[in-house]
Protein backbone atom coordinates (compact mmCIF):
# COMPACT_ATOMS: atom_id res chain seq x y z
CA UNK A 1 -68.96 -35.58 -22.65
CA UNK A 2 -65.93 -33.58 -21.80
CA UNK A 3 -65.64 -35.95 -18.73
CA UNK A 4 -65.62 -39.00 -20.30
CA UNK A 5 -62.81 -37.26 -22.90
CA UNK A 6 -60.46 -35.99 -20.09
CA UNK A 7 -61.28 -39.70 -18.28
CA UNK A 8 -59.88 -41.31 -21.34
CA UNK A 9 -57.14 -39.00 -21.60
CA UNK A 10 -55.74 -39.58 -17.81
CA UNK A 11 -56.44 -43.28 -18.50
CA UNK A 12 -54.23 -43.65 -21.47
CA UNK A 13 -51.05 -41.54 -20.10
CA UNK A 14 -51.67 -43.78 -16.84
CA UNK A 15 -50.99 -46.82 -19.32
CA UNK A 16 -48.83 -45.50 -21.28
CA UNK A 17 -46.27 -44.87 -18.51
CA UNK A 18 -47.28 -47.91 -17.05
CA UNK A 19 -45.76 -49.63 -19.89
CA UNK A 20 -42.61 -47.67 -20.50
CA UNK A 21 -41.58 -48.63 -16.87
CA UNK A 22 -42.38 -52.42 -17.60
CA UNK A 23 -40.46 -52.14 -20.66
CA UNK A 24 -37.64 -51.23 -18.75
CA UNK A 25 -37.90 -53.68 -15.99
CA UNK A 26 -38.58 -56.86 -18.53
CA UNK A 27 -35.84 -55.99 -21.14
CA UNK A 28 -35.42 -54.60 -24.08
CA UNK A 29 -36.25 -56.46 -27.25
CA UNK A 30 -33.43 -57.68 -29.28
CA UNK A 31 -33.38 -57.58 -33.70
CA UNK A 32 -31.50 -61.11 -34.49
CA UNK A 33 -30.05 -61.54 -38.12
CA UNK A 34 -32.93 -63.99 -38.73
CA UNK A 35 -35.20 -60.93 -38.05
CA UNK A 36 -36.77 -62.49 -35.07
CA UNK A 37 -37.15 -60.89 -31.71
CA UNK A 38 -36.27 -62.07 -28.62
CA UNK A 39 -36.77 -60.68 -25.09
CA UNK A 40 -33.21 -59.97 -22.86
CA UNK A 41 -32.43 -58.58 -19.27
CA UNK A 42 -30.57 -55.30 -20.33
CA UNK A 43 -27.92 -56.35 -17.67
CA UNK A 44 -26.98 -59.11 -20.17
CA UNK A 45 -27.21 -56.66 -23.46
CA UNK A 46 -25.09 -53.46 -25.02
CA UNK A 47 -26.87 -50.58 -26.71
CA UNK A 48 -24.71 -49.58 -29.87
CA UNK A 49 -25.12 -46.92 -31.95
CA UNK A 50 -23.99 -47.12 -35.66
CA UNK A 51 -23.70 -45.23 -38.72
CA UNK A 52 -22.33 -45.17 -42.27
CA UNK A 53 -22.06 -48.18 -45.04
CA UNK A 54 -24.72 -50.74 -43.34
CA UNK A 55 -28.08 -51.30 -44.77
CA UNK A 56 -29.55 -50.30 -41.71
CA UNK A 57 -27.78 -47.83 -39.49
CA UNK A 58 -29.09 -47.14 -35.95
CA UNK A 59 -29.23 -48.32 -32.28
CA UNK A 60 -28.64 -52.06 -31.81
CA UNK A 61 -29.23 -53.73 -28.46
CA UNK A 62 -26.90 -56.67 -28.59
CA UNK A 63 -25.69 -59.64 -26.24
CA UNK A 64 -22.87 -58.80 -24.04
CA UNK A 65 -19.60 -59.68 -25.51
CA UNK A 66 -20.41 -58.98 -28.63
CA UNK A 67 -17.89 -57.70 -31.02
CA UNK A 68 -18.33 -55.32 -33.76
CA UNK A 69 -19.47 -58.23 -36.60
CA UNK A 70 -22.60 -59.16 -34.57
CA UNK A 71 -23.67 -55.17 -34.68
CA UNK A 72 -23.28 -54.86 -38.23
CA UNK A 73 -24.58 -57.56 -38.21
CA UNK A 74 -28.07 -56.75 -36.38
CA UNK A 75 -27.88 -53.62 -38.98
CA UNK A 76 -28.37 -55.68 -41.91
CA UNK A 77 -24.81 -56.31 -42.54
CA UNK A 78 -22.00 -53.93 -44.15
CA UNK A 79 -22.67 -52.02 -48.11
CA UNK A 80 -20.56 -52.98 -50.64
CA UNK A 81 -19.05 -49.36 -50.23
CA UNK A 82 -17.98 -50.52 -46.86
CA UNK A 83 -13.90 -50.11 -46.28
CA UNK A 84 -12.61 -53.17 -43.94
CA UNK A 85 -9.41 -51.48 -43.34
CA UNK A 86 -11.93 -48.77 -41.61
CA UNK A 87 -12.99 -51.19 -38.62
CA UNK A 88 -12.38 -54.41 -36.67
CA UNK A 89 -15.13 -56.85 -36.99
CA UNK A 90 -13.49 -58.20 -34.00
CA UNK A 91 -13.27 -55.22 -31.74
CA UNK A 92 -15.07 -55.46 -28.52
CA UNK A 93 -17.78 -53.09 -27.55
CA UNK A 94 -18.89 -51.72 -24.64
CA UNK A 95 -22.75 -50.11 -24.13
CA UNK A 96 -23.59 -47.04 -25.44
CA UNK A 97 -20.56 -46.55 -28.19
CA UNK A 98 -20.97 -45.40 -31.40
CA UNK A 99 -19.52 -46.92 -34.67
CA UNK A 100 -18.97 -45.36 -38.31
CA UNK A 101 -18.40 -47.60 -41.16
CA UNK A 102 -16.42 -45.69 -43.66
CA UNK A 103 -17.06 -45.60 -47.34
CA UNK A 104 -14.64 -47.14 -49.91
CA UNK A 105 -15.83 -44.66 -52.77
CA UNK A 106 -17.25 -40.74 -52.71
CA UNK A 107 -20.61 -41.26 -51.76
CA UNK A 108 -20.97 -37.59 -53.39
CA UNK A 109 -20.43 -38.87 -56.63
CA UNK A 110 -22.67 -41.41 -58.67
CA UNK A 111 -19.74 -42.48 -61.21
CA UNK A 112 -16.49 -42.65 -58.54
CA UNK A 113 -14.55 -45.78 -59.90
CA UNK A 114 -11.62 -44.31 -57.65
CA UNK A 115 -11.58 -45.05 -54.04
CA UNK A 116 -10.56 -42.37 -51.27
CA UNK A 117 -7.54 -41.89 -50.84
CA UNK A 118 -6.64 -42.73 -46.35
CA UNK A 119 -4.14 -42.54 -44.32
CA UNK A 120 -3.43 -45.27 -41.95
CA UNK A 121 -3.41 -43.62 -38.28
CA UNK A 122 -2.11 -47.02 -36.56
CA UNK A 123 0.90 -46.33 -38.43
CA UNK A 124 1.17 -43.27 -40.74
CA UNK A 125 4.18 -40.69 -39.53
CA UNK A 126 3.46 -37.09 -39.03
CA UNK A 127 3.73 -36.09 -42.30
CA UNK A 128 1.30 -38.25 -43.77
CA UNK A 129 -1.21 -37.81 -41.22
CA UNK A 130 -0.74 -34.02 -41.96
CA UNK A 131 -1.92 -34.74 -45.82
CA UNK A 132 -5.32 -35.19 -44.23
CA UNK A 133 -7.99 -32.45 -44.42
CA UNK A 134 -8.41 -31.00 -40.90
CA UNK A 135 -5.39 -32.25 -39.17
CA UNK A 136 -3.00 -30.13 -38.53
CA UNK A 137 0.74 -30.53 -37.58
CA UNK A 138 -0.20 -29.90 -33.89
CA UNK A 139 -3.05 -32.68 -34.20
CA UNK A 140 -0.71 -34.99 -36.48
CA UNK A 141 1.67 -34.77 -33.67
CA UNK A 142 -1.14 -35.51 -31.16
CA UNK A 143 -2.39 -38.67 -33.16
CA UNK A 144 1.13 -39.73 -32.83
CA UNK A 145 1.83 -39.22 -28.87
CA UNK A 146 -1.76 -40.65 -28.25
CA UNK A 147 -0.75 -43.86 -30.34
CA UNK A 148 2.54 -44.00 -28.52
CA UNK A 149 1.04 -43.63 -25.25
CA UNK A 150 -2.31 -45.63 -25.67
CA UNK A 151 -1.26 -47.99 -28.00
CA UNK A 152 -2.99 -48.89 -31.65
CA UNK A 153 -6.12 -46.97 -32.34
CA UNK A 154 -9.33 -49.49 -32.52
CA UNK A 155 -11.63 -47.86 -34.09
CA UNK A 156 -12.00 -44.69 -35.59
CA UNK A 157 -13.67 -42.87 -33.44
CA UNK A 158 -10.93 -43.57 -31.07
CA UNK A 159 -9.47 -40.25 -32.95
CA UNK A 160 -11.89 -38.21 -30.28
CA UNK A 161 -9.64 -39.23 -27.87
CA UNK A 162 -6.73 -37.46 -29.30
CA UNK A 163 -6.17 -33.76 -27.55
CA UNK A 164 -7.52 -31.27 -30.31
CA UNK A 165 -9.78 -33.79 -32.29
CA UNK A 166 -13.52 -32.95 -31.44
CA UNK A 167 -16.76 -33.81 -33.07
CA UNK A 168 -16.29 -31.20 -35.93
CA UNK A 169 -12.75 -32.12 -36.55
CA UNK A 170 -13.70 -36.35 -36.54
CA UNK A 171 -16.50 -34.94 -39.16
CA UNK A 172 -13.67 -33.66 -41.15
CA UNK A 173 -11.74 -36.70 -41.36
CA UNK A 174 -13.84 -40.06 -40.86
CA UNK A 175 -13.46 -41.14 -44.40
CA UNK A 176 -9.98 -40.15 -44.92
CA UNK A 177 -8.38 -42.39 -42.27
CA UNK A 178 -8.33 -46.29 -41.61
CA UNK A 179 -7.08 -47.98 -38.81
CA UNK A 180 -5.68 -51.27 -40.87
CA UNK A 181 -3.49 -51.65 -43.87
């Protein structure tokens, strides 16, 4: 009995590994809008990452090209907490980003009729930036030589970018900034 058990066993990783590696030579199955699944090369898809205000935040696999819209898109489309001067529907991505949709309204609080207050970091001066939680004169003056240097800021998480902003410090401020007016 213990035979046939262990036979089983070796039988089932065998297949089991057998199809991860066909998985990954075949494609990777793609969630449409419609909900319907189609079957891509992965040298013709992106694998984005997103979080915050859509219905269904997670990893996407989506054509390449795409812009932001067709992720949030795949994720079930945008809450109605969503902030639209937090992200570019028409920025392009690239595989294996990551995207947070930013709140309109205190998702800590059931009866907010107030939105957060943000600060635009395309365009806000030191000053202003500085009225953010976590940022710093040093970093407010960062924001500003990175936007000088690099241009407009795309997305949010572009802020990682900036010399002194890390994961903890993007934590801080994600819902207080916006990259549109």
């Amino acid at each position: 009995m213990t035979k046939i058990i262990v036979g089983v066993l070796i039988v089932t990783i065998i297949g089991l590994i057998a199809f991860a590696f066909v998985d990954k030579v075949t494609g990777a199955i793609i969630s449409t809008p419609d909900n319907s699944l189609t079957v891509e090369s992965s040298y013709d898809t992106l694998t984005i990452t997103i979080t915050g205000e859509v219905k269904k935040t997670g990893t996407y696999i989506v054509p390449l090209s795409s812009k932001l819209s067709a992720v949030i898109e795949a994720a079930g489309g945008a809450t109605t907490n969503a902030d639209p001067k937090a992200y570019d529907g028409d920025y392009p991505v690239l595989s294996k980003q990551s995207f947070y949709i930013a709140p309109i309204y205190d998702n800590s609080s059931t009866c907010t009729v107030t939105p957060i207050s943000k600060v635009n970091i395309n365009s806000a001066d030191k000053s202003t930036l500085q009225g953010v939680t976590a940022i710093s004169s040093t970093i407010a003056g960062a924001i500003i030589d990175y936007r000088t240097s690099n241009g407009s800021f795309g997305r949010i998480e572009d802020l990682k970018n900036v010399t002194g902003i890390g994961n903890a410090t993007f934590e801080k401020v994600k819902n207080f900034v916006q990259i549109m007016d």
